[in-house]
Protein backbone atom coordinates (compact mmCIF):
# COMPACT_ATOMS: atom_id res chain seq x y z
CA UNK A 1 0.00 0.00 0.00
CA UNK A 2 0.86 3.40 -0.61
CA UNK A 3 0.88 6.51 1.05
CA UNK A 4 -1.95 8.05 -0.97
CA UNK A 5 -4.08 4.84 -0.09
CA UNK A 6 -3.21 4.66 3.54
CA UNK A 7 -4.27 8.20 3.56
CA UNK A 8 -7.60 7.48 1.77
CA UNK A 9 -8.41 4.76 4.35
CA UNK A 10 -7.63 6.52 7.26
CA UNK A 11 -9.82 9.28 5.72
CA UNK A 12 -12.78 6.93 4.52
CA UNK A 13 -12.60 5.58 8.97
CA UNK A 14 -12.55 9.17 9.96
CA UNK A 15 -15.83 9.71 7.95
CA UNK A 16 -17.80 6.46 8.88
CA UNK A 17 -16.83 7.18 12.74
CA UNK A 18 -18.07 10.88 12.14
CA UNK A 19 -21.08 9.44 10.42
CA UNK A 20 -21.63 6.48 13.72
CA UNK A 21 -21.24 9.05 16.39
CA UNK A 22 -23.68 11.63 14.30
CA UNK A 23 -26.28 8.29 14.41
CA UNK A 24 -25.44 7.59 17.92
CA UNK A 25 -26.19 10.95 18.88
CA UNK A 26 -29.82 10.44 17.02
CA UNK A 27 -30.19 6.99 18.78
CA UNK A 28 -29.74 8.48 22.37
CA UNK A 29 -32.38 11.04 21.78
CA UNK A 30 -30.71 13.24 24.19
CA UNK A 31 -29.32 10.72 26.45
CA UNK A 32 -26.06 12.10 27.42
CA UNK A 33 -24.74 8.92 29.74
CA UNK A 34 -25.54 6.78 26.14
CA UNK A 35 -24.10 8.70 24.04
CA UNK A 36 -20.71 9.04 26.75
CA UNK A 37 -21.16 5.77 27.53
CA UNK A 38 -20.81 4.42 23.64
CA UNK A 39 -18.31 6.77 23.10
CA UNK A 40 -16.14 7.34 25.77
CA UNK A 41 -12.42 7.41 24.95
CA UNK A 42 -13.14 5.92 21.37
CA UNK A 43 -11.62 8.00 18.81
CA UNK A 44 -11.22 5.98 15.68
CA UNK A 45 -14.22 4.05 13.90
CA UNK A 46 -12.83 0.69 15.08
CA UNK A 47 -12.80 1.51 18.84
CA UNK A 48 -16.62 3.33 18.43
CA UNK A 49 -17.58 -0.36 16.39
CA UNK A 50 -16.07 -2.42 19.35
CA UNK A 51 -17.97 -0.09 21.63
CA UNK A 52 -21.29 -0.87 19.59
CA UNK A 53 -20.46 -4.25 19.92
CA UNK A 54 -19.75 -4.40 23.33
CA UNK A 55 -23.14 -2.71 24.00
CA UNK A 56 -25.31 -4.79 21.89
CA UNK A 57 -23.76 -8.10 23.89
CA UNK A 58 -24.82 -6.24 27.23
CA UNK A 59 -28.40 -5.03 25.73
CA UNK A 60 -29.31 -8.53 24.45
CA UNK A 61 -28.42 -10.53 27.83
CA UNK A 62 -30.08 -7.97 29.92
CA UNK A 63 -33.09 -8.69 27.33
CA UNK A 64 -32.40 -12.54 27.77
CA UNK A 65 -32.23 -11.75 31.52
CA UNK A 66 -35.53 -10.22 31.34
CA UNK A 67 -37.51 -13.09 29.27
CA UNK A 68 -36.32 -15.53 32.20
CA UNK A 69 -37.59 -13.10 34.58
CA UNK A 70 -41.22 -12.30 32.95
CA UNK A 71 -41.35 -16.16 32.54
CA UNK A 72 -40.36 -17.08 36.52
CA UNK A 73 -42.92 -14.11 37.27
CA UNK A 74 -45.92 -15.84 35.29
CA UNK A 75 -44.84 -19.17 36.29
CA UNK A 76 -45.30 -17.49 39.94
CA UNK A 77 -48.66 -15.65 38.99
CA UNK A 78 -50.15 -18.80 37.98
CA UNK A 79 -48.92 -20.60 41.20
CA UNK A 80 -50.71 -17.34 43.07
CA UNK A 81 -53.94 -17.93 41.15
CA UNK A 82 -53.89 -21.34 41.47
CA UNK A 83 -53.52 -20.95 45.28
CA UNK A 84 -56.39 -18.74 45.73
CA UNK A 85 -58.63 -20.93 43.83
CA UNK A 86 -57.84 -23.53 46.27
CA UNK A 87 -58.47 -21.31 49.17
CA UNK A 88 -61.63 -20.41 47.86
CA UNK A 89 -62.76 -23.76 47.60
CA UNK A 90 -61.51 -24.95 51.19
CA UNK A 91 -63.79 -21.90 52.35
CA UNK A 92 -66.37 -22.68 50.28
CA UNK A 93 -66.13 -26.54 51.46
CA UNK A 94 -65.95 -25.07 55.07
CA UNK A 95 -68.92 -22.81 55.02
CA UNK A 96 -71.02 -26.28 53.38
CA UNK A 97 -69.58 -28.30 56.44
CA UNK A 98 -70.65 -26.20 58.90
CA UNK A 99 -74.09 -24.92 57.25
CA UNK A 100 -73.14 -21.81 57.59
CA UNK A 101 -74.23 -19.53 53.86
CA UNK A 102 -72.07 -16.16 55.18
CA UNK A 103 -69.85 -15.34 57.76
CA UNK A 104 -68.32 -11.80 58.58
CA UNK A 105 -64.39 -10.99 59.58
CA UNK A 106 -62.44 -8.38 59.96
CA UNK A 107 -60.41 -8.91 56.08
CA UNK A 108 -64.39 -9.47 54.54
CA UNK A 109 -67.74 -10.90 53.94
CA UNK A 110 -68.15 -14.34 52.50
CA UNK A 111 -71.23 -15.78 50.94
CA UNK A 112 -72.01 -19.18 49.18
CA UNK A 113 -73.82 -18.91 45.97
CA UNK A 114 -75.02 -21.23 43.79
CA UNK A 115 -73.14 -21.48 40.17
CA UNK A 116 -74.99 -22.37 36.98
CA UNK A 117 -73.78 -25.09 35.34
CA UNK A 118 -71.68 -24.54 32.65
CA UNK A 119 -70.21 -26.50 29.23
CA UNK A 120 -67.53 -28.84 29.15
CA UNK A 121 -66.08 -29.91 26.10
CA UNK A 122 -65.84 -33.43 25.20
CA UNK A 123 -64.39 -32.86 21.58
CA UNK A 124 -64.17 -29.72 20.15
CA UNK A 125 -64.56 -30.60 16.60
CA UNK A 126 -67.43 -32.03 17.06
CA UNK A 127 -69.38 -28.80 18.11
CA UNK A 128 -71.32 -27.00 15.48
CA UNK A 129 -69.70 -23.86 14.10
CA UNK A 130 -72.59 -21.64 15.36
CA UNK A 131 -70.60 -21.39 18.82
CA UNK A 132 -67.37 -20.50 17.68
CA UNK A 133 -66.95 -16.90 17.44
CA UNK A 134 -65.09 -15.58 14.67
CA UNK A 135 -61.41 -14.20 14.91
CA UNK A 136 -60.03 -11.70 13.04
CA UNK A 137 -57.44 -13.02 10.12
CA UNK A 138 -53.53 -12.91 11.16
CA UNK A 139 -51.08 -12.19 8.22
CA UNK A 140 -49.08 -14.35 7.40
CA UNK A 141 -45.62 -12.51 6.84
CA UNK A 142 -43.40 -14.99 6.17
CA UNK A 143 -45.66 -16.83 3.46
CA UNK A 144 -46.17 -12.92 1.81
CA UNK A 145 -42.54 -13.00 1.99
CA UNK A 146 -41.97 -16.08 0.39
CA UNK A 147 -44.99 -15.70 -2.11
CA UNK A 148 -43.48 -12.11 -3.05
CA UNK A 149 -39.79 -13.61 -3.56
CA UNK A 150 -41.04 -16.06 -5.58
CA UNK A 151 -42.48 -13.68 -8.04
CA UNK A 152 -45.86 -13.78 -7.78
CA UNK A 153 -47.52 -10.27 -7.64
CA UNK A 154 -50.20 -9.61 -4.53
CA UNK A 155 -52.49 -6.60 -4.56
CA UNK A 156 -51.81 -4.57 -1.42
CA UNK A 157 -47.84 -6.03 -1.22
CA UNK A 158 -44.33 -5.26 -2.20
CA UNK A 159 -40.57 -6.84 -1.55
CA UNK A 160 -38.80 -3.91 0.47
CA UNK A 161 -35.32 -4.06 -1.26
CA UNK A 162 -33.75 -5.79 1.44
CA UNK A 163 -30.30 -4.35 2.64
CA UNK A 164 -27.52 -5.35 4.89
CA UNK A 165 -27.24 -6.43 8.06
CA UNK A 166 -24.32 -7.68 10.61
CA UNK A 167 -23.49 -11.22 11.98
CA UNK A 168 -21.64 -10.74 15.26
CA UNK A 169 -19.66 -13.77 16.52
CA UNK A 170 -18.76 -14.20 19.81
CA UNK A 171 -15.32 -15.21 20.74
């Protein structure tokens, strides 16, 4: 390589890191401790890239973390629910036992009352459409995708034109 070319480079990773902290700067929408944070003592388009990088490892664990949480925390709301439907029923069994059809306490009132009876489904296909309630359609993106790639032309849909995107491996 020459000296011209060297320059070139050197100019061409001065521009792209102008151009990444200008797009940082959008990103943060006036967050300063992002914007310091992502750029903090990074002065040459490598160093802001490894910064990016570093960041988007700590953003998607932290959203990993947070699936495993919101999944423990329904796991743990449907032990809670399932817990109070048993207490109901033990004071529900209780009140029966003891003939009793309210008492009064300090925390509330409780009443027995009698339930209608209600459906239960032996096999579903077997039931007559007229109690089915109709659901709005889903689209299917990834069969307009295909459909669309394929060539075939559907009112209401276009191919984007695509563009790039990065594959980050892990060391």
């Amino acid at each position: 390589m020459n000296a011209h070319s060297d320059i070139a480079k050197v100019q061409r990773e001065l521009d792209a890191a102008k151009v990444l902290r200008e797009q940082i700067a959008d990103l943060a929408q006036g967050d300063e401790d992002f914007i310091r944070d992502t750029l903090e003592g990074e002065a040459d388009f490598e160093g802001i890239v490894r910064s990016l990088l570093a960041g988007i490892g700590e953003d998607e664990a932290m959203a990993d973390g947070i699936d495993v949480y919101v999944k423990e925390l329904a796991g743990r709301k449907d032990r809670l629910a399932s817990r109070a439907k048993l207490k109901r029923s033990l004071i529900c069994t209780a009140l029966e036992i003891a003939g009793r059809k309210t008492i009064e306490t300090d925390v509330g009132t409780v009443t027995l009352s009698a339930v209608k009876p209600k459906a239960i489904v032996i096999e579903e296909a077997d039931i007559p459409a007229e109690f089915f309630k109709p659901q709005p359609p889903k689209l299917d993106q990834a069969a307009l995708s295909a459909a669309l790639r394929d060539g075939r032309e559907v009112k209401g849909a276009n191919l984007s034109n695509g563009g790039t995107t990065i594959r980050i491996l892990r060391k």
